[in-house]
N, C-alpha and C. Protein backbone atom coordinates (compact mmCIF):
# COMPACT_ATOMS: atom_id res chain seq x y z
N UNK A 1 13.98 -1.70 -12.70
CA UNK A 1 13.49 -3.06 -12.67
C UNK A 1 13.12 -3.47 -14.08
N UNK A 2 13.33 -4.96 -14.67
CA UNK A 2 12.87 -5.03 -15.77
C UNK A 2 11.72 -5.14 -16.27
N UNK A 3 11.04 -5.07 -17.37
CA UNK A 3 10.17 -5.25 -17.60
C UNK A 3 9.29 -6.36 -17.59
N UNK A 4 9.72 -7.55 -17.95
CA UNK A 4 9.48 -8.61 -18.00
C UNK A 4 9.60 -9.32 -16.40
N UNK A 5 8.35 -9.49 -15.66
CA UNK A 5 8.52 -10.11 -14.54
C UNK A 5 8.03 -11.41 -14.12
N UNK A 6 8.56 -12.22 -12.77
CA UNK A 6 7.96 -13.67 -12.85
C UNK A 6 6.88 -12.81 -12.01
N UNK A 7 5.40 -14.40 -12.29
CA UNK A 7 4.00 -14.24 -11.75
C UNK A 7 4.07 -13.69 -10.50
N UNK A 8 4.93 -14.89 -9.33
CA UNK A 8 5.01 -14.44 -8.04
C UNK A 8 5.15 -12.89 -7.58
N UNK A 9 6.73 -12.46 -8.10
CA UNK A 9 6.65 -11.22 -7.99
C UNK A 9 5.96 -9.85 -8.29
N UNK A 10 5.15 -10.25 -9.85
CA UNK A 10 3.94 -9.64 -10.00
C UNK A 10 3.20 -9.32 -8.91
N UNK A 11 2.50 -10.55 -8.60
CA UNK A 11 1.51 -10.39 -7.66
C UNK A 11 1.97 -9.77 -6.58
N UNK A 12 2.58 -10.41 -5.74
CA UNK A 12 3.83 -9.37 -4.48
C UNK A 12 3.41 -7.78 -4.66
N UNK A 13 4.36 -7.16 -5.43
CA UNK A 13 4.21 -6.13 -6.40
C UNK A 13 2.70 -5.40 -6.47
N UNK A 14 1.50 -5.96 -6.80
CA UNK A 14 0.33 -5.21 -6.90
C UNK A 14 -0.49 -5.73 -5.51
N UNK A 15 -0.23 -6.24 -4.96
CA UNK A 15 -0.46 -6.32 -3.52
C UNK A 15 -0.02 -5.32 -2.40
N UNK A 16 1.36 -4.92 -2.88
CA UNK A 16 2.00 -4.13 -2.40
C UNK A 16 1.57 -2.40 -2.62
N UNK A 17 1.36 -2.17 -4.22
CA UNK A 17 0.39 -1.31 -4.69
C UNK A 17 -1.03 -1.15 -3.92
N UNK A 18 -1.80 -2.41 -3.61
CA UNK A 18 -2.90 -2.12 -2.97
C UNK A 18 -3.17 -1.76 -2.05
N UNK A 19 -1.86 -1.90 -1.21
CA UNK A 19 -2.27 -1.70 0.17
C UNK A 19 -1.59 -0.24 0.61
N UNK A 20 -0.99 0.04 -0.69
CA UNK A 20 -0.24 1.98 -0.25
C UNK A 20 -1.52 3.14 -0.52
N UNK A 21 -2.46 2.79 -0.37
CA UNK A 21 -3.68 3.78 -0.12
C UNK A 21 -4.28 4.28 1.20
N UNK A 22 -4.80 5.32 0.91
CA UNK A 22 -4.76 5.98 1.99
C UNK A 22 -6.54 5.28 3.08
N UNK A 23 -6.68 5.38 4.42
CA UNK A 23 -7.56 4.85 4.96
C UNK A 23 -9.18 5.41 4.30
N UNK A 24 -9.99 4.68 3.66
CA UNK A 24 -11.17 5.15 3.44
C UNK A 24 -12.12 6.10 4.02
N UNK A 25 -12.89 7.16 3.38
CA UNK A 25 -13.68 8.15 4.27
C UNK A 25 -14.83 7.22 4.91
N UNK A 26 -15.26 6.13 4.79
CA UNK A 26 -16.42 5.75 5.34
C UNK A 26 -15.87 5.02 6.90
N UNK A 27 -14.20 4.30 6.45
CA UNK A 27 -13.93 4.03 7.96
C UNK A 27 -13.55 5.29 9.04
N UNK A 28 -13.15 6.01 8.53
CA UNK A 28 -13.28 7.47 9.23
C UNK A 28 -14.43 8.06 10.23
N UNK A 29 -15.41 8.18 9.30
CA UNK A 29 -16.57 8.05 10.28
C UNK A 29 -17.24 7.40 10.90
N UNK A 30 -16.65 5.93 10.60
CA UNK A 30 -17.62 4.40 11.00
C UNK A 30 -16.26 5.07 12.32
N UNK A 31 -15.05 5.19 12.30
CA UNK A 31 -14.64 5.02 13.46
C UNK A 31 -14.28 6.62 14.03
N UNK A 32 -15.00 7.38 14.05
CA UNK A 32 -15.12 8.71 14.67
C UNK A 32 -14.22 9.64 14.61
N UNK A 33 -13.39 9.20 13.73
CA UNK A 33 -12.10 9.93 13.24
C UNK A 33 -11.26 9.72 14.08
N UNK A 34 -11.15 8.36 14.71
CA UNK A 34 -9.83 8.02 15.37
C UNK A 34 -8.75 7.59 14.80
N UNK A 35 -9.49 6.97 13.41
CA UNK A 35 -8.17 6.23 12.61
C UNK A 35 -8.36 6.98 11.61
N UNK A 36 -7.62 7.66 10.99
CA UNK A 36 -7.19 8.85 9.92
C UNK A 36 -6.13 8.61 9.02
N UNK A 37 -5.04 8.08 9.42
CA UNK A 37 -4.00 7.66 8.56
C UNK A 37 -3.88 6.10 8.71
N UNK A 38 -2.81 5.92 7.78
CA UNK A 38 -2.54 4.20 7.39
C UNK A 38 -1.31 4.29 8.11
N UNK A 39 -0.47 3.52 8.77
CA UNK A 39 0.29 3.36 9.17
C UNK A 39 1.30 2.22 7.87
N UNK A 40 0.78 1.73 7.23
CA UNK A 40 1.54 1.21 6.71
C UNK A 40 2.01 1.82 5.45
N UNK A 41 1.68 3.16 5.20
CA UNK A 41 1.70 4.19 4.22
C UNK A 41 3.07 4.24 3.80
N UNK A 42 3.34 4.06 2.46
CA UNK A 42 4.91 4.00 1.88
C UNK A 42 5.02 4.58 0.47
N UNK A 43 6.31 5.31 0.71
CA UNK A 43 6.71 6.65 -0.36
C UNK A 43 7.41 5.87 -1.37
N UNK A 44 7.34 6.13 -2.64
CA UNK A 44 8.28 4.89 -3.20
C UNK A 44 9.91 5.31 -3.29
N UNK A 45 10.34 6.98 -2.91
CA UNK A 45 11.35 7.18 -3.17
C UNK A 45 12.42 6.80 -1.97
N UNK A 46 11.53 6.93 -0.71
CA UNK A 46 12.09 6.82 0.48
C UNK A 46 12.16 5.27 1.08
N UNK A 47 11.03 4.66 0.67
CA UNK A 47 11.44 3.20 1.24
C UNK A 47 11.35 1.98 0.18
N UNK A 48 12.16 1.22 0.41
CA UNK A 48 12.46 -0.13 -0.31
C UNK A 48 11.72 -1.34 0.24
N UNK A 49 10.81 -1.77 -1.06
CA UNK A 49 10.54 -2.88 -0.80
C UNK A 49 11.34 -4.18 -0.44
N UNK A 50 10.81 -4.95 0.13
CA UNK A 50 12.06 -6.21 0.88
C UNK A 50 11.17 -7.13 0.00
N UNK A 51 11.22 -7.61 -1.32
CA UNK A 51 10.39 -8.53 -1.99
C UNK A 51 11.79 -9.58 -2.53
């Protein structure tokens, strides 16, 4: 990808970054360890962004 990017896609882009983290330890125990993983969890080698 080049270096030089438009704003929109920037943002897209670190939005997209923000949300590939893993579920927080405090919602873990706020929710009894039912929710443990992210479901929306993405590998960058294996899946392609649709931006």
């Amino acid at each position: 990808m080049s270096r030089n990017k438009e704003l929109g896609r920037k943002i897209r882009l670190l939005n997209r970054v923000k949300a590939n983290r893993r579920v927080p330890g405090w919602v873990m125990m706020k929710t009894d360890r039912k929710v443990t993983q992210n479901p929306k969890r993405r590998n960058w080698r294996r899946n392609n962004l649709k931006l």
